[in-house]
Every structure is written in structure tokens, then in C-alpha cells.
Protein backbone atom coordinates (compact mmCIF):
# COMPACT_ATOMS: atom_id res chain seq x y z
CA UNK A 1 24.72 -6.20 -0.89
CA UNK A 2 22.55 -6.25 -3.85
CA UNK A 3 18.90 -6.47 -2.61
CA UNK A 4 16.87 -8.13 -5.23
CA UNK A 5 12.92 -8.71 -6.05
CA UNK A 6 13.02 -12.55 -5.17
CA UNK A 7 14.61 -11.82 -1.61
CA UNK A 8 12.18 -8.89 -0.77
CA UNK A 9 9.04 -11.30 -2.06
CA UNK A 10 10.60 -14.25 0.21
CA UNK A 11 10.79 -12.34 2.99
CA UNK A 12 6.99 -10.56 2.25
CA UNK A 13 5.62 -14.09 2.06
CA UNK A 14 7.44 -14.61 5.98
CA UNK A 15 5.94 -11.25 7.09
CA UNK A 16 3.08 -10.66 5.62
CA UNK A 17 4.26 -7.35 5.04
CA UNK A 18 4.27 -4.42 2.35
CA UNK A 19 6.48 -4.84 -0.73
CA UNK A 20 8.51 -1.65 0.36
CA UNK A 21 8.58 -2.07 4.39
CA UNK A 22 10.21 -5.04 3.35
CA UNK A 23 12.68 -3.64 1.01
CA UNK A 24 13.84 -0.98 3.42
CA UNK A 25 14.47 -3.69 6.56
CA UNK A 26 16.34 -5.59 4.10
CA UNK A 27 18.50 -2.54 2.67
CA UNK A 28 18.90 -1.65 6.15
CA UNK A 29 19.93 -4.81 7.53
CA UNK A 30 22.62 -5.56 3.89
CA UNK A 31 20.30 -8.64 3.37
CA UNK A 32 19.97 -10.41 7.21
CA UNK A 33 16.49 -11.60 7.53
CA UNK A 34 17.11 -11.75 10.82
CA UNK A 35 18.31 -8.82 11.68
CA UNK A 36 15.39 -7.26 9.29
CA UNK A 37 13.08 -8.78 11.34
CA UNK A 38 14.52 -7.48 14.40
CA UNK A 39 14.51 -3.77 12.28
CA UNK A 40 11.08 -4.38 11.73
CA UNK A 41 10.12 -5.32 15.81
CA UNK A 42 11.82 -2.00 16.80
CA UNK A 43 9.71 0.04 14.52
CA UNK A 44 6.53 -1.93 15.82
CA UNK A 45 5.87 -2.95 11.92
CA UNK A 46 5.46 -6.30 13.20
CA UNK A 47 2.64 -6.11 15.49
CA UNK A 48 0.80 -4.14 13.11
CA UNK A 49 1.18 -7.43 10.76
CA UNK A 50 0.11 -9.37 13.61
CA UNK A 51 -3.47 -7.06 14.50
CA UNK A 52 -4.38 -7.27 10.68
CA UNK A 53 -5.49 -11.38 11.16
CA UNK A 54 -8.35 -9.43 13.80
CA UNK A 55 -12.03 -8.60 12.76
CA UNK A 56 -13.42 -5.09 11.70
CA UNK A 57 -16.65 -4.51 12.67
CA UNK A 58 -17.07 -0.75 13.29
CA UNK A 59 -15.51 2.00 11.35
CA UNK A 60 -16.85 5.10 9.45
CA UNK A 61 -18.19 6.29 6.53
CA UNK A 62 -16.28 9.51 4.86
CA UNK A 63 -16.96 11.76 2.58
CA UNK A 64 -14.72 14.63 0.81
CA UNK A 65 -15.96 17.01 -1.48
CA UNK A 66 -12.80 18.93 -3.43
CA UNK A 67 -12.45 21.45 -6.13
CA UNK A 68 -16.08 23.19 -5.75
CA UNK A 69 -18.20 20.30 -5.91
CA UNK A 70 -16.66 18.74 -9.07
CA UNK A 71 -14.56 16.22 -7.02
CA UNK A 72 -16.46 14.13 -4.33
CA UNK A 73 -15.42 10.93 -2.56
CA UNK A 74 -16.68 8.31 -0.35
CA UNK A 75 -14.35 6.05 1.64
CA UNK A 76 -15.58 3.38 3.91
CA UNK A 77 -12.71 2.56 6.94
CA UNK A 78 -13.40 -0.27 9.53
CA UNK A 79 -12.15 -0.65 12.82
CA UNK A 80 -12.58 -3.49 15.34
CA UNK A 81 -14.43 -0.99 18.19
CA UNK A 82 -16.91 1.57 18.01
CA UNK A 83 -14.52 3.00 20.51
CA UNK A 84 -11.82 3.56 17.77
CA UNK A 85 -14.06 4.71 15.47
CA UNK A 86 -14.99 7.55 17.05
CA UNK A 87 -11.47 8.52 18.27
CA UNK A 88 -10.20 11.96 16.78
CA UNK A 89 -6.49 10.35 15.48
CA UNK A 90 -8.85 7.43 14.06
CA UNK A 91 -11.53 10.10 11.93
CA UNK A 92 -8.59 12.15 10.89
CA UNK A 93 -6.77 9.52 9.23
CA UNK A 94 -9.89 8.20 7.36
CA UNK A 95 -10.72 11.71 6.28
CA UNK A 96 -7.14 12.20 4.82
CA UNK A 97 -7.81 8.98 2.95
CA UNK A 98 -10.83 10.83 1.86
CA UNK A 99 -8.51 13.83 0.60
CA UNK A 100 -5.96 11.23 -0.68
CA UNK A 101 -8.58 9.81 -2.84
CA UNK A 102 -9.52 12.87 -4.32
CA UNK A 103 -6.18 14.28 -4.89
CA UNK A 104 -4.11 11.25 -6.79
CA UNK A 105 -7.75 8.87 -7.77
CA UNK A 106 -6.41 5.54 -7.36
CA UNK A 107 -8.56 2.46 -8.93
CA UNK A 108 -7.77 -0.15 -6.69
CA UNK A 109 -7.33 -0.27 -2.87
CA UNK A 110 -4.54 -3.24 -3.03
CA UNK A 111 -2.45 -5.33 -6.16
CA UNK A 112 -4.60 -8.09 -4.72
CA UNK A 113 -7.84 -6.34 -6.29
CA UNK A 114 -6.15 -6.18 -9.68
CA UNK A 115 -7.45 -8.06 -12.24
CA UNK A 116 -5.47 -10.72 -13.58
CA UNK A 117 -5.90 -9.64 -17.12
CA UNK A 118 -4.79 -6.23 -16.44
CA UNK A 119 -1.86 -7.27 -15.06
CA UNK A 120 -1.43 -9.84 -17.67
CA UNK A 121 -2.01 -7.05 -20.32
CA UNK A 122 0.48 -4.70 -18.53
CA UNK A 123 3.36 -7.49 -18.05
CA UNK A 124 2.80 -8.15 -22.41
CA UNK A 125 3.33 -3.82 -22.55
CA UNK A 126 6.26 -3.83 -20.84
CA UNK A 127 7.39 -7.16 -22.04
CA UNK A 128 7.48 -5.45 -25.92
CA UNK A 129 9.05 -1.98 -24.40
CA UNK A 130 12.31 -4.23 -22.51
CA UNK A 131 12.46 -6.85 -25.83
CA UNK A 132 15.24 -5.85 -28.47
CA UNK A 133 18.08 -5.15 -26.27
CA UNK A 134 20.81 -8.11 -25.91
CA UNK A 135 19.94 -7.87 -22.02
CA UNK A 136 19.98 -11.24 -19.73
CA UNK A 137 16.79 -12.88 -18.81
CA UNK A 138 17.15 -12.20 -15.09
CA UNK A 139 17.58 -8.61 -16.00
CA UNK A 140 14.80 -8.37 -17.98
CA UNK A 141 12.83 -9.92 -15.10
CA UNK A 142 14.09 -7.50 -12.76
CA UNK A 143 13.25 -4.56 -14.73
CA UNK A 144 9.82 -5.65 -15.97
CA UNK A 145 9.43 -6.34 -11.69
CA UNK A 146 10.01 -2.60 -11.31
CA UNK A 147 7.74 -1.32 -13.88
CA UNK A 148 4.93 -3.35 -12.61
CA UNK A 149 5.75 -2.06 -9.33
CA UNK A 150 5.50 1.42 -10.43
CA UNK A 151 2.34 0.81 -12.10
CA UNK A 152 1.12 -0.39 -8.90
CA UNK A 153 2.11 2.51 -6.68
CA UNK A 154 0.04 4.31 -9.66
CA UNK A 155 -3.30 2.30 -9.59
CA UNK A 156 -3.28 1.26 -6.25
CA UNK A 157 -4.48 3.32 -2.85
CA UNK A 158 -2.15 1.30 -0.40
CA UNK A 159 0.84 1.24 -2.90
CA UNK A 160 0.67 5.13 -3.36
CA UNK A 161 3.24 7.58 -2.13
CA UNK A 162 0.54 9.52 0.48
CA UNK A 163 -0.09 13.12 -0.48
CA UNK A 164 0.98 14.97 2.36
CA UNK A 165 4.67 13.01 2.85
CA UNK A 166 5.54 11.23 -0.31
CA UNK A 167 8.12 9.87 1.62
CA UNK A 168 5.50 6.87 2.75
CA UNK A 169 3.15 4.76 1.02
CA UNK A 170 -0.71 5.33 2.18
CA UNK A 171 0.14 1.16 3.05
CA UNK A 172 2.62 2.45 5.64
CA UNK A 173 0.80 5.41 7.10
CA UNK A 174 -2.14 2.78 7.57
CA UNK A 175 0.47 0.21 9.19
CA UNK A 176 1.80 3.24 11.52
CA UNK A 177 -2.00 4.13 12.47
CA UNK A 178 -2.96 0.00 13.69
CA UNK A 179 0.51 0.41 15.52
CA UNK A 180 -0.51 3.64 17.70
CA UNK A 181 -4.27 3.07 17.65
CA UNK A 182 -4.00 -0.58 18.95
CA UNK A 183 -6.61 -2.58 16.50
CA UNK A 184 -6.61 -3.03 13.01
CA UNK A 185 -7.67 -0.73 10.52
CA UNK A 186 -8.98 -1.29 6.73
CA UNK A 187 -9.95 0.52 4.18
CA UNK A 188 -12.59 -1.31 2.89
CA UNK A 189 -13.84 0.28 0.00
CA UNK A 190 -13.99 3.52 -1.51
CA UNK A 191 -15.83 5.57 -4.90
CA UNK A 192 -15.14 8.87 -6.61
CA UNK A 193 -16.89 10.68 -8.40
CA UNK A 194 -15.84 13.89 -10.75
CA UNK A 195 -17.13 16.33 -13.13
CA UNK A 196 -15.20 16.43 -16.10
């Protein structure tokens, strides 16, 4: 079965989850929501979903300095406990954030924190690059859809394949780390700074 954009955004807007979890429990599932859900439970994704509605107030401050001092970072991640925030597993992951940061220099942590008019601007590019050819609307949609979801997974931390397994977004690796740690995690905010 054809999995298309509208069926993986209804089913985000039932989860609450990431563009692409959702996409794989779908492809994995030929389409059931229900059995995607079910997909979803067994890998835990779920209750990762579900600890993200709790309050952060603890976390840490990181920084990363790369390349001889001409790279430097700082990434704030919260966590609901002080506990948490000074486990090992928990400073590890926010220092390869840190790293991550430095390495692909995202500008935005979510597509939430895009600005409107950026995305409006981007939409208009690809708009002109997909008009001319005698393709169908819904085609056109679909394609412009991908584009603006690679653009994301360009300018956006969470939407990023992560550094050391492009396999996952930095989005799931943060969704795997609230499943084992217990509590939610966020990266709140983050800066980088480099010579150039």
C-alpha cells in the first residue's frame, strides 16, 4: 500500500509523534492505524509521547568546543529531576547533542520554531522548481511535501539524521532516551558559535 503525506500527518496529529516514527509504523503495518499503533506500543514510542506532556525543571548546561577552538557550542537540555540530570546515560546524550551541533549546525531545534515566512518563502522556491511539467496537482503536492521535508531534516536539530547513526533522526534518539531514562527530556535551546 501506497503510504502517503496526508495519512502519515493524520496519524501524527493522533500520536503526537515524529513525522518519520510515524511513517515507518505505517509502512510497517501496509497502512493499519491500528496495528501501527500497536507497532509503536511494542517499541515503547508511545510512552515516550505520553512523558513529553510532563514538566522540565532540571537539566544541564553543555558545552563543546571542536576543531581547535574555532567551533564552540552551548546546548541547554532539561530534565524533570536533578536526579536525571546528573545520570551518566543522561550527560552523555546531551553532550553528543553538543557534538551534533557542532558537526551538522542546525538553525532551529523543531519545524515548529520555523518562521512562517521562511517556510512560506521556501514552499514559493520549490513551487517555481515543480511548475512547467504537465504533472497532477496532488503530485505536485506530494513532491513539494518532500522537499520541504528535506529542508527540514536540513535546518532543523530534531529532524536531522544524528551524526553517529544516520539511520535515526536526533528526534528519535531523544524519543529512545525519555523511553530508557523514564522522564522527559528537551532540548531547550542551543547557540554556536564559529570562526570563519
Amino acid at each position: 500500500m501506497n503510504i502517503t503525506a496526508q495519512m502519515i500527518a493524520e496519524f501524527r496529529k493522533k500520536t503526537g509523534l515524529p513525522m518519520m516514527e510515524c511513517k515507518k509504523a505505517l509502512t510497517e503495518t501496509n497502512g493499519d492505524e491500528e496495528k501501527a499503533l500497536e507497532f509503536l506500543r511494542k517499541k515503547g514510542i508511545t510512552k515516550a509521547a505520553e512523558k513529553s506532556e510532563r514538566t522540565t525543571k532540571a537539566g544541564l548546561v553543555e558545552s563543546y568546543i571542536h576543531n581547535g577552538g574555532r567551533i564552540g557550542v552551548l546546548v541547554e537540555v532539561l530534565s524533570e529531576t536533578d536526579f536525571v540530570a546528573k545520570n551518566e546515560e543522561f550527560k552523555s546524550f546531551v553532550h553528543d547533542i553538543a557534538l551534533h551541533i557542532a558537526a551538522v549546525n542546525p538553525k532551529y531545534i523543531s519545524k515548529e520554531e520555523v518562521p512562517a515566512e521562511k517556510v512560506a518563502e521556501e514552499k514559493r522556491i520549490l513551487e517555481e522548481q515543480v511548475a512547467g511539467g504537465n504533472k497532477p496537482a496532488e503530485i505536485v503536492e506530494k513532491i513539494i511535501s518532500g522537499k520541504l521535508e528535506k529542508y527540514y531534516s536540513e535546518i532543523c536539530l530534531l529532524n536531522q539524521p544524528y551524526v553517529k547513526d544516520p539511520d535515526i533522526t536526533v528526534g528519535e534518539l531523544l524519543s529512545s532516551k525519555i523511553q530508557k531514562i523514564g522522564e522527559n527530556i528537551v532540548i531547550s535551546r542551543f547557540v554556536r558559535f564559529e570562526i570563519a
